[in-house]
Protein backbone atom coordinates (compact mmCIF):
# COMPACT_ATOMS: atom_id res chain seq x y z
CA UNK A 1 64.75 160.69 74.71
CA UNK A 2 64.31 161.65 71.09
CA UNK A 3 67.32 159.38 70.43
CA UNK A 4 66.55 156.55 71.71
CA UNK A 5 62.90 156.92 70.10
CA UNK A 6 64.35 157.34 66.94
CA UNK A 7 66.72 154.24 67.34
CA UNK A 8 63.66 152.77 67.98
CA UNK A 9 62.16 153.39 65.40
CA UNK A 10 64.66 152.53 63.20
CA UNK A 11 64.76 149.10 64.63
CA UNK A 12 61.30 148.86 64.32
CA UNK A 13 61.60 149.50 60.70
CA UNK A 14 64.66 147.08 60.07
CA UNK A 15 62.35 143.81 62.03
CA UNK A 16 59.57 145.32 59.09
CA UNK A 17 62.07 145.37 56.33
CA UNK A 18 63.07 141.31 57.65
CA UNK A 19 59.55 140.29 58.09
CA UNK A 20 58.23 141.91 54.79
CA UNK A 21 61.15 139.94 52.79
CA UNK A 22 60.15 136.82 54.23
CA UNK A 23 56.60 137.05 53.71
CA UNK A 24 58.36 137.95 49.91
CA UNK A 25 60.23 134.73 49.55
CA UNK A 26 56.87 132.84 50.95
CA UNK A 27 54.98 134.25 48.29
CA UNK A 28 57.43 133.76 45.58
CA UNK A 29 58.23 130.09 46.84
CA UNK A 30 54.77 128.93 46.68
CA UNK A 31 54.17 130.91 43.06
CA UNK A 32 56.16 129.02 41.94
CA UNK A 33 54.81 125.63 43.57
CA UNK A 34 57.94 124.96 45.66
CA UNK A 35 57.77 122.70 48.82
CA UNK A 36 60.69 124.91 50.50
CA UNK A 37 58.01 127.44 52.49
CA UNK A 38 58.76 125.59 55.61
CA UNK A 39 60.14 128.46 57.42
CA UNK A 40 58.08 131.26 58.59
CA UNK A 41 59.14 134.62 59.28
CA UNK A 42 58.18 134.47 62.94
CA UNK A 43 59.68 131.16 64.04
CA UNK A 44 62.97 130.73 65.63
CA UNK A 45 64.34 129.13 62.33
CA UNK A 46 63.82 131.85 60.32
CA UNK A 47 65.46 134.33 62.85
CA UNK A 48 68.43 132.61 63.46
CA UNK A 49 69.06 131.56 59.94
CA UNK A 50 67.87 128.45 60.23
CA UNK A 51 69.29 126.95 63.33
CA UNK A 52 67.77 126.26 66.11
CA UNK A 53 68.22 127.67 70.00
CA UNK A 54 69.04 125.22 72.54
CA UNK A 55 67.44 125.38 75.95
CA UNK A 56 69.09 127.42 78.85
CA UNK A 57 71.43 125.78 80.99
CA UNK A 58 70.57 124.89 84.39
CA UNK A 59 70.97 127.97 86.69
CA UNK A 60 74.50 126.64 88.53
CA UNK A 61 74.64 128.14 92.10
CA UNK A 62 78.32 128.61 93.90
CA UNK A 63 79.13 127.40 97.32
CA UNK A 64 82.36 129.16 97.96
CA UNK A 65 84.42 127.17 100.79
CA UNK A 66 86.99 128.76 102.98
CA UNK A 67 88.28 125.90 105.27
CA UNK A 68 91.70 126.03 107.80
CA UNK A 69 94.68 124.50 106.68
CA UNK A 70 94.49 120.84 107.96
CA UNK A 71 95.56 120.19 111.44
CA UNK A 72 97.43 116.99 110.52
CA UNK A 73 99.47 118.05 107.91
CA UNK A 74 102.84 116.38 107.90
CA UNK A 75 105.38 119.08 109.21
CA UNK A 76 108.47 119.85 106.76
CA UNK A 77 112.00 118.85 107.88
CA UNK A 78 114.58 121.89 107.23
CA UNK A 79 116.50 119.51 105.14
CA UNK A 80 113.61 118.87 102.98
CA UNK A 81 112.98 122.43 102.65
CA UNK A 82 116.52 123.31 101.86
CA UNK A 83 116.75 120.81 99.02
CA UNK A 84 113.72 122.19 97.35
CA UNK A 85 114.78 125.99 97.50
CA UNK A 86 118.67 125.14 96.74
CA UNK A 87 117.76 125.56 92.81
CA UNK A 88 116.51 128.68 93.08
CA UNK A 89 117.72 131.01 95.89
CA UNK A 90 121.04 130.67 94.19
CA UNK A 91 120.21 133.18 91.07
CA UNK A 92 122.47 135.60 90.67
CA UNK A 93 119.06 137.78 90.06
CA UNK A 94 118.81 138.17 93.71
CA UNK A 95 121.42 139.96 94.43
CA UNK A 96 122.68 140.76 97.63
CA UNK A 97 119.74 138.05 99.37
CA UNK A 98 118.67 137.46 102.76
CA UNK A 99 115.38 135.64 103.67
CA UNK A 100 113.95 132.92 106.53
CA UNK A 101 111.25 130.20 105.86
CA UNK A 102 109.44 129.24 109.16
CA UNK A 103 106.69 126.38 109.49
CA UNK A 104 103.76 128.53 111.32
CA UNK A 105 102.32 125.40 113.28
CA UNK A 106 105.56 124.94 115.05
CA UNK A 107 107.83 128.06 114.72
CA UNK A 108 110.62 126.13 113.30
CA UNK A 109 112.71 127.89 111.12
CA UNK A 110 112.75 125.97 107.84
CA UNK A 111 115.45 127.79 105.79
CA UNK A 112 117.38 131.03 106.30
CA UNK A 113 119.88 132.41 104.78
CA UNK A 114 121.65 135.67 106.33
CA UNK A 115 118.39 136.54 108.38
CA UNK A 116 120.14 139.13 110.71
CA UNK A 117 121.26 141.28 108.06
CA UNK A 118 119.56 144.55 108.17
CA UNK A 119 118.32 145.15 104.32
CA UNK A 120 116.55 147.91 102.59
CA UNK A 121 112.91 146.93 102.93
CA UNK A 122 110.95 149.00 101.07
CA UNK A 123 107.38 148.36 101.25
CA UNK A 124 107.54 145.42 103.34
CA UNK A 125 107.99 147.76 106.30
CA UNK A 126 104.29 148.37 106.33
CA UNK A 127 104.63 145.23 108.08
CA UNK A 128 105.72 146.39 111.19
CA UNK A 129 103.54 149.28 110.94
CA UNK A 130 100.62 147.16 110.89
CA UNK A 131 101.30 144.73 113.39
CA UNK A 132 102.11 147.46 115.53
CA UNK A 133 98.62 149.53 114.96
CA UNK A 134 97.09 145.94 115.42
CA UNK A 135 98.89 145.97 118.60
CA UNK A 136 98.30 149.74 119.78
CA UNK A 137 94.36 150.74 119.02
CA UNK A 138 91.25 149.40 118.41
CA UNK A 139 90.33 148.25 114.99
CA UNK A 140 87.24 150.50 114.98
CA UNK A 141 89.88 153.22 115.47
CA UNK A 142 88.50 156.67 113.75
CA UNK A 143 90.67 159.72 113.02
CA UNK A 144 88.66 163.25 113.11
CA UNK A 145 88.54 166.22 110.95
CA UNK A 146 86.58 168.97 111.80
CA UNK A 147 85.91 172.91 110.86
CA UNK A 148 86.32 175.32 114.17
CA UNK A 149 85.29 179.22 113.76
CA UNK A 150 88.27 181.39 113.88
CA UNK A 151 89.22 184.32 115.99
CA UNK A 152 87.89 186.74 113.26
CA UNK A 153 84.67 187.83 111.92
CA UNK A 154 83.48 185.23 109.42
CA UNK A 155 86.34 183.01 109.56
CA UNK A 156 86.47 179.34 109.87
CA UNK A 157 88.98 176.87 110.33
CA UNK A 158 89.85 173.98 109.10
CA UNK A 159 91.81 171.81 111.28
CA UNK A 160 93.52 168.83 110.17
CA UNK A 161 93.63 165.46 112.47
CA UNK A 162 95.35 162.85 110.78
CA UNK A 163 93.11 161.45 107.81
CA UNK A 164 94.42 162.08 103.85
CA UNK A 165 91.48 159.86 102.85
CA UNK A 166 88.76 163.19 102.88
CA UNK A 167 87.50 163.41 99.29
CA UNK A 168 85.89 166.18 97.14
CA UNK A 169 84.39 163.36 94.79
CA UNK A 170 81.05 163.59 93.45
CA UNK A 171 79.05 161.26 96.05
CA UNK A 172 81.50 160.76 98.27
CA UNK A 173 83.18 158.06 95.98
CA UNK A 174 86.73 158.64 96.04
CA UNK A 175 89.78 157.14 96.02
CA UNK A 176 89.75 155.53 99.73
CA UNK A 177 86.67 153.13 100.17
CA UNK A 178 84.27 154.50 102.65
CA UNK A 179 86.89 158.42 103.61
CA UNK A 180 84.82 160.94 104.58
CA UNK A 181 83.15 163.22 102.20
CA UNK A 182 84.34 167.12 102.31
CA UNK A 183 80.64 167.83 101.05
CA UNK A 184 79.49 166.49 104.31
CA UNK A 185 81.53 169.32 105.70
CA UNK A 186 80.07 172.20 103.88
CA UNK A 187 76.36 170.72 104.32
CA UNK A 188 77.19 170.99 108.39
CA UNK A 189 78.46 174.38 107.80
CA UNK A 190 76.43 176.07 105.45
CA UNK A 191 73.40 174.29 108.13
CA UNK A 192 74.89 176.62 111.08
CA UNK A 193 74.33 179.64 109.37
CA UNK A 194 77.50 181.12 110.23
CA UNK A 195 78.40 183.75 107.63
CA UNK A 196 82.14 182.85 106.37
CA UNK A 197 84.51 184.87 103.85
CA UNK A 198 88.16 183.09 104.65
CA UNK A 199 89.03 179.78 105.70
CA UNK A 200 92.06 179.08 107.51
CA UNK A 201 94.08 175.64 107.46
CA UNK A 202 95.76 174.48 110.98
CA UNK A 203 98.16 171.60 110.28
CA UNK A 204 99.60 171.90 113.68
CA UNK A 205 98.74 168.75 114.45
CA UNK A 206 101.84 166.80 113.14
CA UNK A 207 105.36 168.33 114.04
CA UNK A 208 108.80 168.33 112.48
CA UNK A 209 109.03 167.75 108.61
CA UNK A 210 106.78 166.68 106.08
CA UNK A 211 109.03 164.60 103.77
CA UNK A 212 111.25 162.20 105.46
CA UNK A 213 115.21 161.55 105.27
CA UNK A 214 115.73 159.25 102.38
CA UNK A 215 112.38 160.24 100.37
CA UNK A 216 113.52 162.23 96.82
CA UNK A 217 110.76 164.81 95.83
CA UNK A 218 110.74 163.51 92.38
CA UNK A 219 108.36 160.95 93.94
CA UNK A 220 105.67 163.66 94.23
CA UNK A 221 105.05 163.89 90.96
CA UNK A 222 105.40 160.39 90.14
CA UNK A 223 102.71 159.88 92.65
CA UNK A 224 104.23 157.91 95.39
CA UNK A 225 104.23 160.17 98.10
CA UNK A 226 102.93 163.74 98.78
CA UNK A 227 104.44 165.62 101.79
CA UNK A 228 102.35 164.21 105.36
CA UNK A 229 99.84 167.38 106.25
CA UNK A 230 97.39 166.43 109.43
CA UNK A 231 94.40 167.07 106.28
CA UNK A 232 94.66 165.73 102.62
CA UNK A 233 92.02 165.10 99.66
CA UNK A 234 92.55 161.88 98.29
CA UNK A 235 95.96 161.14 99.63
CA UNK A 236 97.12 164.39 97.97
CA UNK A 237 96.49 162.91 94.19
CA UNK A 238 95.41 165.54 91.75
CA UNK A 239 93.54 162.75 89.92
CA UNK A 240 91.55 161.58 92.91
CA UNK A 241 90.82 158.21 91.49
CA UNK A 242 94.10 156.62 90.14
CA UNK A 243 96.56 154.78 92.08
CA UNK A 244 99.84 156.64 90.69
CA UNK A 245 98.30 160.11 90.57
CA UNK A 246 101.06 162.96 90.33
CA UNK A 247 100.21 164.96 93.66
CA UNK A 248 100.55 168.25 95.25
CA UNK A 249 103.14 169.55 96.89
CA UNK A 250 101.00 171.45 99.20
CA UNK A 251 97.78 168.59 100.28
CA UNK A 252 96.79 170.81 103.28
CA UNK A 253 96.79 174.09 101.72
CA UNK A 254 94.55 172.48 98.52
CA UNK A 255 92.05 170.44 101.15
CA UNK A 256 91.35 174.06 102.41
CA UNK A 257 91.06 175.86 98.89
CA UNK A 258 88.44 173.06 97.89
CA UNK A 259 86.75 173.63 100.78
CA UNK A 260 86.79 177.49 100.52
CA UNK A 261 85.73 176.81 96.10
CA UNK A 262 82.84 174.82 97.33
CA UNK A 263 81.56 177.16 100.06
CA UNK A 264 81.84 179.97 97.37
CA UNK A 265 84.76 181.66 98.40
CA UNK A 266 87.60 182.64 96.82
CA UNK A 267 90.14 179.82 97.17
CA UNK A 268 93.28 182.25 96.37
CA UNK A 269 92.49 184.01 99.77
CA UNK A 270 93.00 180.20 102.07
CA UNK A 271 96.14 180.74 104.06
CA UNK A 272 98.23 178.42 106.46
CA UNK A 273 96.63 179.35 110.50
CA UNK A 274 95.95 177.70 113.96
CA UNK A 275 92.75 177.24 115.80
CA UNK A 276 92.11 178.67 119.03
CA UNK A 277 92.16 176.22 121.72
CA UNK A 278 88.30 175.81 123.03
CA UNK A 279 87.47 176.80 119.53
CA UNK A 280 83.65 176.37 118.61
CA UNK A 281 83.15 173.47 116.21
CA UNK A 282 81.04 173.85 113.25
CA UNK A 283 81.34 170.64 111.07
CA UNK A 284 83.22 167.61 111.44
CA UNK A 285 83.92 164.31 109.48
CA UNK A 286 85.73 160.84 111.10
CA UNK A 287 87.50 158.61 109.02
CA UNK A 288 86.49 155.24 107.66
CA UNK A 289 87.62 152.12 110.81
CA UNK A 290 91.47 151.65 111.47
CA UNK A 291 90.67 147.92 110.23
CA UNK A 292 89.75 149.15 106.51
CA UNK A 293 92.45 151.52 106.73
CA UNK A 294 95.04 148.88 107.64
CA UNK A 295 93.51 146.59 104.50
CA UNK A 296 94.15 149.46 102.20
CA UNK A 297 97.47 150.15 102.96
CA UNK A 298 98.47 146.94 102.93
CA UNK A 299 96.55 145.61 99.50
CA UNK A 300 97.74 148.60 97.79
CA UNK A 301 100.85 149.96 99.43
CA UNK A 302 99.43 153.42 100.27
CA UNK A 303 102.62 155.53 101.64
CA UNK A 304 100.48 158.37 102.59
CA UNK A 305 98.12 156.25 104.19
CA UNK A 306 100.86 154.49 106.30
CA UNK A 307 102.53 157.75 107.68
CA UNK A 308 99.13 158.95 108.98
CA UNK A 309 98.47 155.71 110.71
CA UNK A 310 101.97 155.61 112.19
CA UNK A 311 101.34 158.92 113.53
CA UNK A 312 97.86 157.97 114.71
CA UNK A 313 99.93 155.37 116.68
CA UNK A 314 102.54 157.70 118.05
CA UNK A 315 99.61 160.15 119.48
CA UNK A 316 97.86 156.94 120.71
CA UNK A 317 100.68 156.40 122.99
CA UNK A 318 101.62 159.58 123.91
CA UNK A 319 104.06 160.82 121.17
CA UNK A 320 104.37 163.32 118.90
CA UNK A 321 102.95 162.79 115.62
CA UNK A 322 106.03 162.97 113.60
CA UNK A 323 108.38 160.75 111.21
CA UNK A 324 110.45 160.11 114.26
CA UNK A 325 107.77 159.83 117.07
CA UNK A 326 105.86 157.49 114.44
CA UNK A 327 109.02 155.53 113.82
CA UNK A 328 109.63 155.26 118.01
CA UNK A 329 106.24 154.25 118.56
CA UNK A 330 106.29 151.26 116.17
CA UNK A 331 109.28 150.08 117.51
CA UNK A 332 108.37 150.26 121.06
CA UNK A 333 105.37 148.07 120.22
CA UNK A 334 106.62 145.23 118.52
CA UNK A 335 109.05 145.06 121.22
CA UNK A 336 106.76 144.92 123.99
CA UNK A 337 105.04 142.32 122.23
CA UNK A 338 108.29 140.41 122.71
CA UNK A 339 109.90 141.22 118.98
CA UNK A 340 113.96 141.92 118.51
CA UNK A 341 113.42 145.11 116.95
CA UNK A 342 117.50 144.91 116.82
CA UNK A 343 119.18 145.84 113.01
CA UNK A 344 116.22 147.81 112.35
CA UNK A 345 117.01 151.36 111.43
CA UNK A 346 113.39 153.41 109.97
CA UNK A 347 113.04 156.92 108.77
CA UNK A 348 109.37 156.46 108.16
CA UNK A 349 106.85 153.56 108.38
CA UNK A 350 106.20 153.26 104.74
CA UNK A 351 109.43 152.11 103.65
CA UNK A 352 109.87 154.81 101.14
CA UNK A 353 113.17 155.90 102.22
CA UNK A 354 116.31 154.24 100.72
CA UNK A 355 117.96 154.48 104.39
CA UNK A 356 115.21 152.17 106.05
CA UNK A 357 116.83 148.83 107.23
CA UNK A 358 114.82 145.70 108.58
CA UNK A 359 116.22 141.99 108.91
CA UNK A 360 114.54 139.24 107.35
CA UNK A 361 114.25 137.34 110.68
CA UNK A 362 111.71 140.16 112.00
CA UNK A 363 109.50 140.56 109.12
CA UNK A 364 109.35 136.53 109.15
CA UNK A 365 108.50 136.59 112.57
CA UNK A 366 106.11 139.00 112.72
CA UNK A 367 103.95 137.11 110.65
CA UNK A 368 104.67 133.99 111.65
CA UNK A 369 103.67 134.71 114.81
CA UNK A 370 100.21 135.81 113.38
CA UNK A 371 100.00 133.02 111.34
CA UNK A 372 99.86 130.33 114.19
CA UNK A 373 97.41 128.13 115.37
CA UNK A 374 95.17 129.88 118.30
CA UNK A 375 92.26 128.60 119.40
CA UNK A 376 90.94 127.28 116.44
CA UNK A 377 93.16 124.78 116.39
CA UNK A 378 94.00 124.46 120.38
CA UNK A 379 90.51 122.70 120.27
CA UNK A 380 91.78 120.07 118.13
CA UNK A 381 93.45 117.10 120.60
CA UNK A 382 95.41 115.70 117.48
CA UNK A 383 97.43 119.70 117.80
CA UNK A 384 100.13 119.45 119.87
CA UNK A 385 101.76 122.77 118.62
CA UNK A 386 99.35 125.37 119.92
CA UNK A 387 100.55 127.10 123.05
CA UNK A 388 98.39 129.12 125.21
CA UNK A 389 100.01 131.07 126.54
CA UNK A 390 100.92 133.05 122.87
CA UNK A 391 97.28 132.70 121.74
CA UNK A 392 96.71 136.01 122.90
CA UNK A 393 99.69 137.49 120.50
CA UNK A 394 98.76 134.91 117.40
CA UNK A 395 94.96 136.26 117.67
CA UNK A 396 95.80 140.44 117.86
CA UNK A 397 98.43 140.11 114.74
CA UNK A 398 95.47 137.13 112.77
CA UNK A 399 94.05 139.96 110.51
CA UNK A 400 97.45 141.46 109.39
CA UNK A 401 97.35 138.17 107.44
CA UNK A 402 93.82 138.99 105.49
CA UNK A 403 95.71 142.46 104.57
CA UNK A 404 98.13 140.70 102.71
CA UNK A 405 97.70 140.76 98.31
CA UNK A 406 96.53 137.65 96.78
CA UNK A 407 98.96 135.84 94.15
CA UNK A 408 97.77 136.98 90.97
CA UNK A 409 94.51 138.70 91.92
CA UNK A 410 94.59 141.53 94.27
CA UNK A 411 96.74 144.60 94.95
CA UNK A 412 100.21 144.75 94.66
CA UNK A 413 100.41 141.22 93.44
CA UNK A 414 97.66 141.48 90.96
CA UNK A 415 99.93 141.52 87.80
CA UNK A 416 102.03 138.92 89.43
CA UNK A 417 102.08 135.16 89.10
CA UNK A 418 99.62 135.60 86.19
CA UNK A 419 102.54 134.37 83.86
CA UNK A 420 105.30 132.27 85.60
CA UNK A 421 104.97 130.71 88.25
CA UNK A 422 101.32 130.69 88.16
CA UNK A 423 101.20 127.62 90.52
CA UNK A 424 100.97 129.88 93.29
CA UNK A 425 98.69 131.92 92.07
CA UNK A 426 95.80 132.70 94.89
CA UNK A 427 98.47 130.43 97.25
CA UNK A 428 101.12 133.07 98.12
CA UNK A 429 99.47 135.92 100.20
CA UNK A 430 102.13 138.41 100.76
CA UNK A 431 103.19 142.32 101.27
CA UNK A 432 105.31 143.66 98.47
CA UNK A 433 107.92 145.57 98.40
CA UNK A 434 109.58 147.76 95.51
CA UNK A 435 112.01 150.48 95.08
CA UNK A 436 114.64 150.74 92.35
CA UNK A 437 117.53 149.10 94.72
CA UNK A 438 115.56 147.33 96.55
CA UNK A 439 112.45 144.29 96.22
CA UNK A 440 110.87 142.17 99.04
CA UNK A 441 108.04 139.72 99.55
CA UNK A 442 106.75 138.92 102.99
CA UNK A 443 103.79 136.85 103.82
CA UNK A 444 102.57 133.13 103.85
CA UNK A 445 102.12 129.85 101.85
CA UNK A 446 99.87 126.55 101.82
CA UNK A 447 102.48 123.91 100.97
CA UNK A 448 101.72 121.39 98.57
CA UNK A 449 100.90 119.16 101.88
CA UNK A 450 98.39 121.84 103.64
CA UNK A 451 101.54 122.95 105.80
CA UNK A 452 101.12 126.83 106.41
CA UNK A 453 104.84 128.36 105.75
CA UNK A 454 105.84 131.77 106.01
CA UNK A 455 108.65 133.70 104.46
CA UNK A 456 110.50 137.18 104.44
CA UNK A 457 112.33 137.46 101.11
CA UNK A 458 114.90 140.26 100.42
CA UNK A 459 116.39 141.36 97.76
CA UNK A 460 119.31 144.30 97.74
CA UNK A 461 121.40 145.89 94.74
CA UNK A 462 119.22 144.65 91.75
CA UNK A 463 116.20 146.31 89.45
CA UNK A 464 113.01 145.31 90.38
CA UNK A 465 112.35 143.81 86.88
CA UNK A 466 115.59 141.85 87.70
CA UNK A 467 114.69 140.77 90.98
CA UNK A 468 110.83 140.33 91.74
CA UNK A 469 110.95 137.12 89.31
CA UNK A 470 113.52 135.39 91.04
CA UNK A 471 111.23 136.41 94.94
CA UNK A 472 108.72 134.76 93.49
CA UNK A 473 109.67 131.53 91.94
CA UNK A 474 111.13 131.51 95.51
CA UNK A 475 107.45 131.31 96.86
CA UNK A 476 105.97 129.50 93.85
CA UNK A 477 109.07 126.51 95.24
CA UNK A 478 107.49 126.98 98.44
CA UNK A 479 104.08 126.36 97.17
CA UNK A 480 104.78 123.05 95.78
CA UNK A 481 107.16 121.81 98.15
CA UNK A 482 106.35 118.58 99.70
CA UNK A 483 108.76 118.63 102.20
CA UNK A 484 108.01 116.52 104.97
């Protein structure tokens, strides 16, 4: 406060200084019988050097419109499509290349080129993942943690269910929009009045190992990955609020020593236990809806975040909740739903490993099949294409598509489109995909008619800086392509 009354002051004194110099230059200009004094000192004139303020603008108000993409768009011919993408699928920058085109209205296949071909997918495998939670459980879907007291005097555990998104952030503002606070935890337990002097951590509730076949441990530190544990703070990232954050090796053992530092208690002491079954619970938190956890994987690519919820499908369905029960449970969805899950070959569901292997003609699929007129359009008489019968299926997978990054504004594709290609920009909604052999773009397309295309691009044996270019002048052809 005595700052800012001093600054005060001071400004006080400077508007004095002003007004006391002009009253000056009055006095002086009329001593001397001048006929300038026709600024005063506390007109707008005189303040702005002479020049005068023009009146506000009219307050403007926005009327944001979202409309469907016209029922009576002209449908592209494959021919058409193939002439406009024959330019630019042929760059050598693509490397070993598969991808399929597919008009969404109809479920013709446009354009493909080598779609069987199982290719590394890297991120784009969270495609699968989510059509298959979308699939599986209920979009208000809510994974619990929750403190138990232990078998000993004063001891509590914590016991881990599934959610890395718990945060030890001042006000519960983390990393992950709306994850549970950990202070919420030691309000409920400090409330019970249990006395506690050691807190135990019980990660039984995920089997097998943490890090999955094809992962490399450097990627800890670089703060892709940190090994899956049932309980994490942040996703494991020692700097709770950025993206890349090195993390720990050990998420599970540090949720409990932050738990046991903010109780009081001496964090060295937390050790690795299990709960007694029919333990007593003292405190619990749920995670934030499966729907908002689904959007933030997706936007941002969140590995940890995937593995949970693949796990979270697994138990769902009567599983175990491990890399390969995870992996099992995904597949087994989509191909309920009526997918070929054939050619694809996972080690995890975040497409982190370098083994994973997914064909172009599924990931295309997938979302074309979520991209297609349902009853919306069925209304429409002048839509022939809608078939009722696969309504159901279109209307489950619809909100995988508002998961997807926006063309040069959200997520994974923020930074993209913003140079070349910046036609498409806001157009192409699509899941990225990015490891140093591998780069893929999955996702969907207005044409330059109003003709909703999707696409599964894949790219094998190049860099990334090499490679991502030539994906997306791919979809920027798309975007323009009038090719009915």
């Amino acid at each position: 406060m005595v700052g800012k009354n001093i600054g005060g002051l001071a400004a006080r004194r400077r508007r004095n200084l002003w007004i006391g110099f002009g009253l000056t230059l009055a006095v002086v200009l009329a001593a001397g019988g001048g006929v300038l004094l026709t600024v005063k000192p506390w007109t707008d004139e005189f303040r702005h050097g002479g020049l005068t303020t023009a009146a506000p603008p009219a307050p403007v108000r926005p009327f944001p419109q979202v409309a469907p993409a016209p029922s009576n768009a002209p449908a592209p011919s494959p021919a058409g499509v193939a002439a406009a993408l024959a330019p630019v699928i042929g760059n050598p920058d693509l490397g070993a290349f598969s991808g399929q085109v597919t008009d969404a209205d109809s479920a013709t296949v446009l354009w493909s080129g080598d779609p069987n071909r199982s290719m590394i997918p890297s991120s784009t495998a969270k495609i699968l993942l989510t059509a298959a939670a979308l699939l599986t459980l209920p979009a208000d879907h809510r994974v619990t943690t929750k403190v138990v007291a232990g078998t000993a005097p004063n001891e509590l555990v914590l016991v881990g269910g599934g959610d890395p998104t718990l945060t030890a952030e001042p006000e519960g503002k983390g990393y992950y929009p709306n994850g549970p606070r950990l202070s919420d935890l030691v309000s409920q337990i400090k409330s019970s009045g249990r006395a506690v002097d050691t807190i135990l951590v019980d990660t039984s509730a995920y089997t097998g190992p943490s890090m999955a076949q094809g992962w490399d441990p450097i990627d800890i530190g670089d703060g892709s990955i940190a090994p899956i544990d049932p309980v994490m703070i942040d996703g494991g990232r020692l700097r709770p609020l950025v993206e890349y954050s090195p993390r720990t090796a050990t998420p599970g053992l540090d949720a409990g020593r932050r738990l046991a530092t903010d109780l009081g208690l001496d964090p060295a002491k937390v050790r690795l236990g299990t709960a007694a079954p029919g333990a007593a619970e003292v405190a619990s938190v749920r995670s934030a809806p499966l729907r908002d956890r689904l959007r933030d994987l997706m936007v941002y690519s969140d590995n940890v975040l995937a593995e949970t919820v693949g796990r979270e499908i697994s138990v769902a369905t009567g599983g175990e909740a491990s890399f390969t029960g995870a992996v099992n449970a995904v597949n087994t969805a989509l191909s309920k739903a009526g997918f070929d899950v054939s050619g694809v070959i996972m080690h995890d569901n975040s497409g982190l490993s370098v083994d994973d292997r997914i064909p172009a003609r599924l990931l295309d699929r997938i979302v074309a099949t979520a991209a297609k007129p349902t009853a919306f359009t069925a209304i429409q008489p002048s839509n022939t294409m809608a078939r009722p019968e696969n309504d159901q299926l279109a209307t489950t997978l619809a909100p995988l598509l508002d998961a997807l990054p926006i063309a040069g504004a959200t997520g994974s594709l923020t930074s993209r489109y913003v140079v070349r290609d910046r036609n498409a920009a806001g157009w192409v909604r699509a899941k990225t995909g990015t490891l140093s052999v591998s780069s893929a773009l999955v996702g969907y397309v207005l044409d330059a008619d109003g003709r909703v295309l999707t696409f599964a691009l894949m790219s094998n044996d190049r860099p990334p800086e090499v490679s991502r270019p030539a994906l997306d002048a791919i979809a920027g052809t798309l975007r323009n392509c009038g090719c009915s």
